[in-house]
PDB file of N, CA and C in Angstrom:
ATOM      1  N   UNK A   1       0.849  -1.161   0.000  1.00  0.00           N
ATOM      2  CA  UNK A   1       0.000   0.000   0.000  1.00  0.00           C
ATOM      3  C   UNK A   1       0.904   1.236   0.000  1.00  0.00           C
ATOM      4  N   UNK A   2       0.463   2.321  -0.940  1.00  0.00           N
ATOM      5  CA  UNK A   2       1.270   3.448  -1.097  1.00  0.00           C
ATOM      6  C   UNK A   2       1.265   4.120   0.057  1.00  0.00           C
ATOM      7  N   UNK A   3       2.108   4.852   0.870  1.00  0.00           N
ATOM      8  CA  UNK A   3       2.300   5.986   1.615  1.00  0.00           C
ATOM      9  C   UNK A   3       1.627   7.221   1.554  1.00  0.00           C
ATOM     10  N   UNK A   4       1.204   7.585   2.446  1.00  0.00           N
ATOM     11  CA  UNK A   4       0.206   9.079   1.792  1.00  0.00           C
ATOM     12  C   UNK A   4       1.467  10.259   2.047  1.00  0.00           C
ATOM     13  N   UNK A   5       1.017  11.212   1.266  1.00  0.00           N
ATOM     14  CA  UNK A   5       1.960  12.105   1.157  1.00  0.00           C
ATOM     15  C   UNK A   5       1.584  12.971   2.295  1.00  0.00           C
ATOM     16  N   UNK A   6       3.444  13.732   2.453  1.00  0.00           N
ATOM     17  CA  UNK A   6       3.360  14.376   3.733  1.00  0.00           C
ATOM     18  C   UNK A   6       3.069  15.829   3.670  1.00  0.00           C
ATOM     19  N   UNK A   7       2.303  16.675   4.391  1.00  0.00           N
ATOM     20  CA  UNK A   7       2.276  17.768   3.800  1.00  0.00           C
ATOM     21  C   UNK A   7       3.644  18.801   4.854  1.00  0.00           C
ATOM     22  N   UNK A   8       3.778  20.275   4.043  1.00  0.00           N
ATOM     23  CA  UNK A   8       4.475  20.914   5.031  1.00  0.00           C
ATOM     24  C   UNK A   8       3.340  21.784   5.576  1.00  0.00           C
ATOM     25  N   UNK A   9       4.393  22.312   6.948  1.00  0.00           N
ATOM     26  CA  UNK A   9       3.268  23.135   7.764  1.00  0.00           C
ATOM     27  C   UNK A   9       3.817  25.034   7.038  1.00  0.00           C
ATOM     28  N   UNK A  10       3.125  25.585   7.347  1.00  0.00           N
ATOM     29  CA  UNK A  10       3.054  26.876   6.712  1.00  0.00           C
ATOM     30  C   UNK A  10       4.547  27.639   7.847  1.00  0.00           C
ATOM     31  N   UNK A  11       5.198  28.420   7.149  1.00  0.00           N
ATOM     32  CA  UNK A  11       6.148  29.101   7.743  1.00  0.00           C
ATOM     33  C   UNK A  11       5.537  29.636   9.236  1.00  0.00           C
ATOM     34  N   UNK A  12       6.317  29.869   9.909  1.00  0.00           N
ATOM     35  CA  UNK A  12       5.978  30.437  11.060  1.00  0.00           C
ATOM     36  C   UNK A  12       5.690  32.222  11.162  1.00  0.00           C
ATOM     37  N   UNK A  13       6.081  33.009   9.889  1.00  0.00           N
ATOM     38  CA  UNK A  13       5.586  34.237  10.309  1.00  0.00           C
ATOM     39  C   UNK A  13       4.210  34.292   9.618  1.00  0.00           C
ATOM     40  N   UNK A  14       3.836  33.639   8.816  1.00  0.00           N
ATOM     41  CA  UNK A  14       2.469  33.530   8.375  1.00  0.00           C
ATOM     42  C   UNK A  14       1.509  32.807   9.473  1.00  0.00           C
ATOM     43  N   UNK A  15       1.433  32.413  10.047  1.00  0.00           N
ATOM     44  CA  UNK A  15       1.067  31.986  11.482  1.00  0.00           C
ATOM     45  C   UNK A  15       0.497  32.745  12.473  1.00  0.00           C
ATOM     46  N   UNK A  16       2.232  33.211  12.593  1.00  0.00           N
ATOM     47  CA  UNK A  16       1.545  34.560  13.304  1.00  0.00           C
ATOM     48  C   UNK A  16       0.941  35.413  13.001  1.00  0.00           C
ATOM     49  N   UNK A  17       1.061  36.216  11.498  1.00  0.00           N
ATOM     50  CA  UNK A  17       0.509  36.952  11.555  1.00  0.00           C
ATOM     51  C   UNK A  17      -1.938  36.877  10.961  1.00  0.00           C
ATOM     52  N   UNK A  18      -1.512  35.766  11.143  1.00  0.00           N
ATOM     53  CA  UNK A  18      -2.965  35.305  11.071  1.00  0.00           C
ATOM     54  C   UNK A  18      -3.419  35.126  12.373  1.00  0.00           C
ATOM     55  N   UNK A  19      -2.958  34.748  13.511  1.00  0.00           N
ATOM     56  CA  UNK A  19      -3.562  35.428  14.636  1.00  0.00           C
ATOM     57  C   UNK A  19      -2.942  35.835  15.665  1.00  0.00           C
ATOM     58  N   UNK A  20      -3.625  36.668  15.785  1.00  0.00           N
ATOM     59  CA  UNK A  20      -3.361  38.459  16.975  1.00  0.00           C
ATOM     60  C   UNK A  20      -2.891  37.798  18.296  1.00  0.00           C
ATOM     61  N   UNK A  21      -1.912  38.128  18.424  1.00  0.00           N
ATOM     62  CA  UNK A  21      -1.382  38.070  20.119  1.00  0.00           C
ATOM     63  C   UNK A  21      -1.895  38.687  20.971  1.00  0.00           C
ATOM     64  N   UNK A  22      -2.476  39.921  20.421  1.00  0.00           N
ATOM     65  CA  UNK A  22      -2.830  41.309  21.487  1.00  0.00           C
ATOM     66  C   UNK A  22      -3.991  40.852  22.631  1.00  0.00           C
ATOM     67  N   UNK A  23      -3.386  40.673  23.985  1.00  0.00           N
ATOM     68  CA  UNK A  23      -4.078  40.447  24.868  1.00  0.00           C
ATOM     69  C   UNK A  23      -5.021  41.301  25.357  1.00  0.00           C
ATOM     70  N   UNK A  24      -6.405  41.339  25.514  1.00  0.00           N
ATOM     71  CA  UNK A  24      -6.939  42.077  26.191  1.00  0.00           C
ATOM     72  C   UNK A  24      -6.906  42.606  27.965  1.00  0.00           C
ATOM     73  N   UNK A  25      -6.990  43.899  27.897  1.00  0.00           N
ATOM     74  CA  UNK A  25      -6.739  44.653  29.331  1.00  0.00           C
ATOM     75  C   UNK A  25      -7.614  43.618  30.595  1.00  0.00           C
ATOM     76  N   UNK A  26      -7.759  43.286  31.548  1.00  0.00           N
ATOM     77  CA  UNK A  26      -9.019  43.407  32.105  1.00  0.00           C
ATOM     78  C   UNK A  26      -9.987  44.360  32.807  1.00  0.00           C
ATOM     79  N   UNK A  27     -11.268  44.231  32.973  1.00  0.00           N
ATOM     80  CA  UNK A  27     -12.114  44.676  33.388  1.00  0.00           C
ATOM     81  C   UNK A  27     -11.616  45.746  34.528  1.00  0.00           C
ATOM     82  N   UNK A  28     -11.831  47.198  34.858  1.00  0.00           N
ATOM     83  CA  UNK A  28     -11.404  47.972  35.980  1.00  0.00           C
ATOM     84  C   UNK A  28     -12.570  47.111  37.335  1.00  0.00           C
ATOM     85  N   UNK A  29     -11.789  47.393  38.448  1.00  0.00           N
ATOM     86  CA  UNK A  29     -12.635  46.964  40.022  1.00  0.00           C
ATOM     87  C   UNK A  29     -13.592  46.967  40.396  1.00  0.00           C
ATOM     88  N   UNK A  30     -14.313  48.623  39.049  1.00  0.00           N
ATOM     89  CA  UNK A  30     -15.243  49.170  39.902  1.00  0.00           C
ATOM     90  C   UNK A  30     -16.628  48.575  38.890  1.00  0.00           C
ATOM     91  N   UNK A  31     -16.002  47.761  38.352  1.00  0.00           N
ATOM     92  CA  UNK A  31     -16.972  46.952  36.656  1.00  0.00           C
ATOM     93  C   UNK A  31     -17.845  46.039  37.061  1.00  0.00           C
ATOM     94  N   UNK A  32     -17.500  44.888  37.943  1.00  0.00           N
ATOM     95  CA  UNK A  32     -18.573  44.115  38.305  1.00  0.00           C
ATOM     96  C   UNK A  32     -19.439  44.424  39.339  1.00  0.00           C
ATOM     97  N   UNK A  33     -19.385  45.412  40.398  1.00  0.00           N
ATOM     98  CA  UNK A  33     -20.069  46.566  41.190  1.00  0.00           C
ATOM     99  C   UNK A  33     -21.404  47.133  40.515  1.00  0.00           C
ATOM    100  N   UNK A  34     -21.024  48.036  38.941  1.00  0.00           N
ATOM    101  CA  UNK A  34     -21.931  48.392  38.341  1.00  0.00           C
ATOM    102  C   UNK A  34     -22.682  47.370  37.436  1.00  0.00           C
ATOM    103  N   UNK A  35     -21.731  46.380  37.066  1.00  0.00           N
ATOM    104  CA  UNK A  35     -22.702  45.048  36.383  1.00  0.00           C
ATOM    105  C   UNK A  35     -24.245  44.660  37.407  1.00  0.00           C
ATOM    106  N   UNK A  36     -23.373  44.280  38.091  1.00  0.00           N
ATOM    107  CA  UNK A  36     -24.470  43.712  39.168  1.00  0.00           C
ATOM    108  C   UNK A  36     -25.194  44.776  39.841  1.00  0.00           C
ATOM    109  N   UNK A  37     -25.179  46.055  39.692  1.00  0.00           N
ATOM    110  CA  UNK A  37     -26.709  46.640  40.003  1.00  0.00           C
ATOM    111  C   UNK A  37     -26.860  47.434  39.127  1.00  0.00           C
ATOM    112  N   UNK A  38     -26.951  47.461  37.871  1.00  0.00           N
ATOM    113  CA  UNK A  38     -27.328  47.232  36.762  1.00  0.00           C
ATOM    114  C   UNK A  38     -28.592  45.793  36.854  1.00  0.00           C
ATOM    115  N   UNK A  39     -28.304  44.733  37.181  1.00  0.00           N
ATOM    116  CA  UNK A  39     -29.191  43.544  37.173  1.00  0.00           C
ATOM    117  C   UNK A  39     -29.741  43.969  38.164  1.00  0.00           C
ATOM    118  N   UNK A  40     -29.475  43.949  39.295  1.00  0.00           N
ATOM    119  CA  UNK A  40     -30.528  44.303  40.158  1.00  0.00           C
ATOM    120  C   UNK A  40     -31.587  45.376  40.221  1.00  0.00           C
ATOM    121  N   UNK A  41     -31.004  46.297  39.681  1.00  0.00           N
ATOM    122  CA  UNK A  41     -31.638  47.761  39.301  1.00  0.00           C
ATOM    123  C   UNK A  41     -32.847  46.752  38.316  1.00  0.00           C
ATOM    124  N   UNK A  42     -32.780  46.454  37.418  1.00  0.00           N
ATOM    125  CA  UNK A  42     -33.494  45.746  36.318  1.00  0.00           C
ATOM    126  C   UNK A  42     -34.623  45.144  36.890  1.00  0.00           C
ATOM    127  N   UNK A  43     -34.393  44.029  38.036  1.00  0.00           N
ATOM    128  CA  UNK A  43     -35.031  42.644  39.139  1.00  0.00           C
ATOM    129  C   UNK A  43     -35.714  43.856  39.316  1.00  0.00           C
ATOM    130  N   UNK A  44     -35.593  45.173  40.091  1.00  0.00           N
ATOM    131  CA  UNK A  44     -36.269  45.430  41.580  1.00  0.00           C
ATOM    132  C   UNK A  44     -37.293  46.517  40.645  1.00  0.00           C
ATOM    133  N   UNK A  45     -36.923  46.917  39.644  1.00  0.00           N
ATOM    134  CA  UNK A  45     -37.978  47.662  38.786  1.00  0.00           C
ATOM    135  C   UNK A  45     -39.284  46.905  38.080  1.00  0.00           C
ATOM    136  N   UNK A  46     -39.067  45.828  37.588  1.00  0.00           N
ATOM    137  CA  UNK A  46     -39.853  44.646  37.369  1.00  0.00           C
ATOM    138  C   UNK A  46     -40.800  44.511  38.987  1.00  0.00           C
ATOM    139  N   UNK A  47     -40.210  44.274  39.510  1.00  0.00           N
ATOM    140  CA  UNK A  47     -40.350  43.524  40.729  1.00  0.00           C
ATOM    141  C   UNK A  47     -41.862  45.083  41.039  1.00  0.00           C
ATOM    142  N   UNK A  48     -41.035  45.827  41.468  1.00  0.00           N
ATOM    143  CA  UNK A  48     -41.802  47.300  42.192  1.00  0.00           C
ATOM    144  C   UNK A  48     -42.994  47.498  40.747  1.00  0.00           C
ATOM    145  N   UNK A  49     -42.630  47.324  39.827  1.00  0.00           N
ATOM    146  CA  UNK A  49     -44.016  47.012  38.797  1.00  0.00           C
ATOM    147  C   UNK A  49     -45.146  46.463  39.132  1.00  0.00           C
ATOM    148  N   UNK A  50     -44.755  45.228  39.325  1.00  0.00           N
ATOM    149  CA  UNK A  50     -45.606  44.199  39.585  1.00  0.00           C
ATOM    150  C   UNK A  50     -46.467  43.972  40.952  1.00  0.00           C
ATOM    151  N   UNK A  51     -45.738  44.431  41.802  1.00  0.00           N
ATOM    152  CA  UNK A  51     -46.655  44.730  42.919  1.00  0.00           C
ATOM    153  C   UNK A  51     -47.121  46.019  43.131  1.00  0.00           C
ATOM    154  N   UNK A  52     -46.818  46.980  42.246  1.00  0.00           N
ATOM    155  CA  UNK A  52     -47.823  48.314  42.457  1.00  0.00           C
ATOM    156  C   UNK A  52     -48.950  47.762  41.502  1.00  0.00           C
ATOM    157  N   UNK A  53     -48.796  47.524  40.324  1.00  0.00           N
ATOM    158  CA  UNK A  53     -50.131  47.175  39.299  1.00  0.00           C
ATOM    159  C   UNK A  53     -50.801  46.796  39.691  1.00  0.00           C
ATOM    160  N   UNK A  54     -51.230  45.565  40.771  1.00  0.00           N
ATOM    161  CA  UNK A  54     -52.119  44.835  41.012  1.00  0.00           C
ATOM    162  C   UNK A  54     -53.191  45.326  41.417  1.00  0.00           C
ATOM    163  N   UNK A  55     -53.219  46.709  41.761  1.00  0.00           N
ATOM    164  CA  UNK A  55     -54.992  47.467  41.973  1.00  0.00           C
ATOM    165  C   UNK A  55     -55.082  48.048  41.281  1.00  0.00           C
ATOM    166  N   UNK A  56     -56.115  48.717  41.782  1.00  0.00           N
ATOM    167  CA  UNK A  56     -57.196  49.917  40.515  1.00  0.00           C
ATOM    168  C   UNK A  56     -56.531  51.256  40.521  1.00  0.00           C
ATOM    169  N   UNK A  57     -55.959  51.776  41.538  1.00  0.00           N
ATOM    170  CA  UNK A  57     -55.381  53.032  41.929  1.00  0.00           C
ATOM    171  C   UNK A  57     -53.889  52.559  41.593  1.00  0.00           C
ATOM    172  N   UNK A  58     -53.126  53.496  40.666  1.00  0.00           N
ATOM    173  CA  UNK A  58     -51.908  53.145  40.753  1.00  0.00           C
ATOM    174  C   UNK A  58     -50.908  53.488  41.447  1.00  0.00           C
ATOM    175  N   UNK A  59     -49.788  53.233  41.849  1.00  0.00           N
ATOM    176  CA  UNK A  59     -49.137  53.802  43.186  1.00  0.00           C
ATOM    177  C   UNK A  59     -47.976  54.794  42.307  1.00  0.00           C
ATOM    178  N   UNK A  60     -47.624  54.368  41.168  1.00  0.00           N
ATOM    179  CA  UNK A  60     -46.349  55.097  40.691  1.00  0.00           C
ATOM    180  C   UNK A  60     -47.345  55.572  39.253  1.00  0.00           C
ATOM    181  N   UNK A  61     -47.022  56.927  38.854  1.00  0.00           N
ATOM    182  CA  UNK A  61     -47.836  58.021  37.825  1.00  0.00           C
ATOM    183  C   UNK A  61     -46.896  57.351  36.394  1.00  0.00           C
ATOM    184  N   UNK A  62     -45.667  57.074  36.628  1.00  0.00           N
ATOM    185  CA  UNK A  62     -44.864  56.790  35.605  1.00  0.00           C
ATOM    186  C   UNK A  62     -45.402  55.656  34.933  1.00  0.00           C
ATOM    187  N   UNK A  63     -44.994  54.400  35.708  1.00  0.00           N
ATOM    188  CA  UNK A  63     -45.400  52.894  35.373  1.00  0.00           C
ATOM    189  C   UNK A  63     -46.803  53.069  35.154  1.00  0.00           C
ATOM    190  N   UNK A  64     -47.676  53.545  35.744  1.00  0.00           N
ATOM    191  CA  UNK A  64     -49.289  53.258  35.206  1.00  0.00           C
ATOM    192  C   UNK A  64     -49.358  53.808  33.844  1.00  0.00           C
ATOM    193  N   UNK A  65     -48.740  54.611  33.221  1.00  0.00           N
ATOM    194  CA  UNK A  65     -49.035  55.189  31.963  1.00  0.00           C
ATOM    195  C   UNK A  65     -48.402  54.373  30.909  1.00  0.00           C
ATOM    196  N   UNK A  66     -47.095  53.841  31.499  1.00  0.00           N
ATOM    197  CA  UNK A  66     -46.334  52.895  30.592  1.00  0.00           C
ATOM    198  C   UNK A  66     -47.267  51.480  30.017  1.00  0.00           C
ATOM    199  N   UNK A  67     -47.962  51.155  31.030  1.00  0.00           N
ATOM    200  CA  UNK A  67     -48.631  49.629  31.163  1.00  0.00           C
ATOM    201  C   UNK A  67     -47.842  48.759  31.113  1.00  0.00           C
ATOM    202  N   UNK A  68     -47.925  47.872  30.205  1.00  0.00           N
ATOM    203  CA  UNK A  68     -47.096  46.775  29.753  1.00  0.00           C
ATOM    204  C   UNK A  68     -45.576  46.672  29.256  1.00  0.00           C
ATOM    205  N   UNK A  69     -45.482  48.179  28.402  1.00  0.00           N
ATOM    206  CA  UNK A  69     -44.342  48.700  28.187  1.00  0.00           C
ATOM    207  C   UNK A  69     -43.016  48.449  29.388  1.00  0.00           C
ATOM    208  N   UNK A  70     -43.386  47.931  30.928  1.00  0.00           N
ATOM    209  CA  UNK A  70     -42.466  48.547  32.015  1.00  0.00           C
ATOM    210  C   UNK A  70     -41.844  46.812  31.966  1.00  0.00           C
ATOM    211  N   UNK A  71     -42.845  45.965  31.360  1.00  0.00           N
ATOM    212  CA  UNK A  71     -41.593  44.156  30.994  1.00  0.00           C
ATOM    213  C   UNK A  71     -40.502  44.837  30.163  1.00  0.00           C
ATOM    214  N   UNK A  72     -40.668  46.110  29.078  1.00  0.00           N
ATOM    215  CA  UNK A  72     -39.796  45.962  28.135  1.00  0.00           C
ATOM    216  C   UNK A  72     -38.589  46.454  29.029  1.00  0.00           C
ATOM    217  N   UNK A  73     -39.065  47.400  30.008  1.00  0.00           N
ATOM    218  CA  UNK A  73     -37.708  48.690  29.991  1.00  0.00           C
ATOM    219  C   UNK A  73     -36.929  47.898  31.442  1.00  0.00           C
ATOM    220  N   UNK A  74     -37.611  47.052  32.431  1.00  0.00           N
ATOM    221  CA  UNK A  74     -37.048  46.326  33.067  1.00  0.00           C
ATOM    222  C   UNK A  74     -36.470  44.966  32.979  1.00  0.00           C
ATOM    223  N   UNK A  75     -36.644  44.279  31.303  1.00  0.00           N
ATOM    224  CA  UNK A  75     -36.161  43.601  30.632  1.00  0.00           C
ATOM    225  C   UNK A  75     -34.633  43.905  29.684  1.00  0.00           C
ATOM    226  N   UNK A  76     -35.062  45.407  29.555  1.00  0.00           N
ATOM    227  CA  UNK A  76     -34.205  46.034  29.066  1.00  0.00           C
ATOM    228  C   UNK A  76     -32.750  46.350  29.873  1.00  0.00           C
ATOM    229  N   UNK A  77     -33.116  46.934  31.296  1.00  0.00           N
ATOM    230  CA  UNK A  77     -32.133  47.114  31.939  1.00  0.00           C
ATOM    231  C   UNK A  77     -31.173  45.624  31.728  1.00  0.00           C
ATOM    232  N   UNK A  78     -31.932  44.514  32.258  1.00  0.00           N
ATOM    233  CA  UNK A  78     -31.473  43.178  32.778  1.00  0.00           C
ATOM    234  C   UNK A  78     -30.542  43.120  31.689  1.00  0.00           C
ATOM    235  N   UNK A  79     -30.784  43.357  30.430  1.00  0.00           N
ATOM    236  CA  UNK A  79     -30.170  42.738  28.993  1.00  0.00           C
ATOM    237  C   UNK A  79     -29.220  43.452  29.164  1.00  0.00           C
ATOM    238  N   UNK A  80     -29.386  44.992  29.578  1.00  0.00           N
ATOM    239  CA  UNK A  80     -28.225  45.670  29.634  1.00  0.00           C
ATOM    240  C   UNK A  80     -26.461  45.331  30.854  1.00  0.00           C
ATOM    241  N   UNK A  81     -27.045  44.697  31.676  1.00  0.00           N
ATOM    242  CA  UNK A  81     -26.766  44.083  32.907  1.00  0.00           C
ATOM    243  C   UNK A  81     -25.508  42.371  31.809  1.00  0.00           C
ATOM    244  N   UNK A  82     -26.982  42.186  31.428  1.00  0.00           N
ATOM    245  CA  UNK A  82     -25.821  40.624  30.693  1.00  0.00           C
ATOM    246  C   UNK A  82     -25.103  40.807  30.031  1.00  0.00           C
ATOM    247  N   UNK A  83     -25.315  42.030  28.775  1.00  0.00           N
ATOM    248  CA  UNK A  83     -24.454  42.239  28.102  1.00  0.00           C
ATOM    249  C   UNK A  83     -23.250  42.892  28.424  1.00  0.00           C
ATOM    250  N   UNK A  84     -22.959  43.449  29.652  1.00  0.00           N
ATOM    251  CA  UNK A  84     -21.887  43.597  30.618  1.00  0.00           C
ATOM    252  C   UNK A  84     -21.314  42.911  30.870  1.00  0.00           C
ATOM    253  N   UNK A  85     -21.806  41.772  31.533  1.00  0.00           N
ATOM    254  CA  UNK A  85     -21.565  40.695  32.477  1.00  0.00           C
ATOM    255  C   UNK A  85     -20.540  39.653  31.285  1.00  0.00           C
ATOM    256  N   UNK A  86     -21.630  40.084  29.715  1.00  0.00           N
ATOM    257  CA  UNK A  86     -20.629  39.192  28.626  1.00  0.00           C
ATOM    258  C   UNK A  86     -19.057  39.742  28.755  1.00  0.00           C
ATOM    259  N   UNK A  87     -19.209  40.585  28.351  1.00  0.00           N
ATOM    260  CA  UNK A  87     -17.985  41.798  27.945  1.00  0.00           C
ATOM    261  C   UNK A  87     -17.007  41.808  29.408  1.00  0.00           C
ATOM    262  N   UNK A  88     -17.220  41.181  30.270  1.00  0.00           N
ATOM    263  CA  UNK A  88     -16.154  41.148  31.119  1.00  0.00           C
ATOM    264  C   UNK A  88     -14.978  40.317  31.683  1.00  0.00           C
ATOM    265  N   UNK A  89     -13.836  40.655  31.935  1.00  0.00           N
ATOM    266  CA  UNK A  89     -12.612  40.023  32.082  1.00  0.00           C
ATOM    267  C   UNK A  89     -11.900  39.809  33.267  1.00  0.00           C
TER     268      UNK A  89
END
């Protein structure tokens, strides 16, 4: 049975320069502090929604006018919160 042929490997500065060494910085101290109440900020706005809505009289002038709109913007925070939480080192 024939031998399969050997291949060569590509020079070494072509290598490198196909991928980036450049390490990223990490995250400053004060980053996962604001991540995380960022999320919480998000939880407790949802949260303070949901138990003012439940009567006829509304307790907050803001959220009663919003209605339903207040899943988006306390959904919104949260997303804003993860997409932090992605981005960190």
């Amino acid at each position: 049975m024939p031998k399969s042929k050997v291949r060569k490997k590509p020079d070494a500065p072509l290598r490198a320069a196909s991928q980036p060494s450049r390490q990223l910085a990490p995250s400053p101290s004060w980053y996962p502090i604001v991540m995380a109440s960022v999320l919480l900020l998000g939880l407790a706005y949802m949260v303070v929604y949901y138990l003012t809505s439940s009567g006829t009289d509304p307790h907050i002038p803001v959220m009663a006018g919003l209605h339903a709109w207040n899943f988006a913007v306390g959904f919104g925070v949260m997303l804003l919160g993860l997409v932090m939480a992605v981005r960190w080192r």
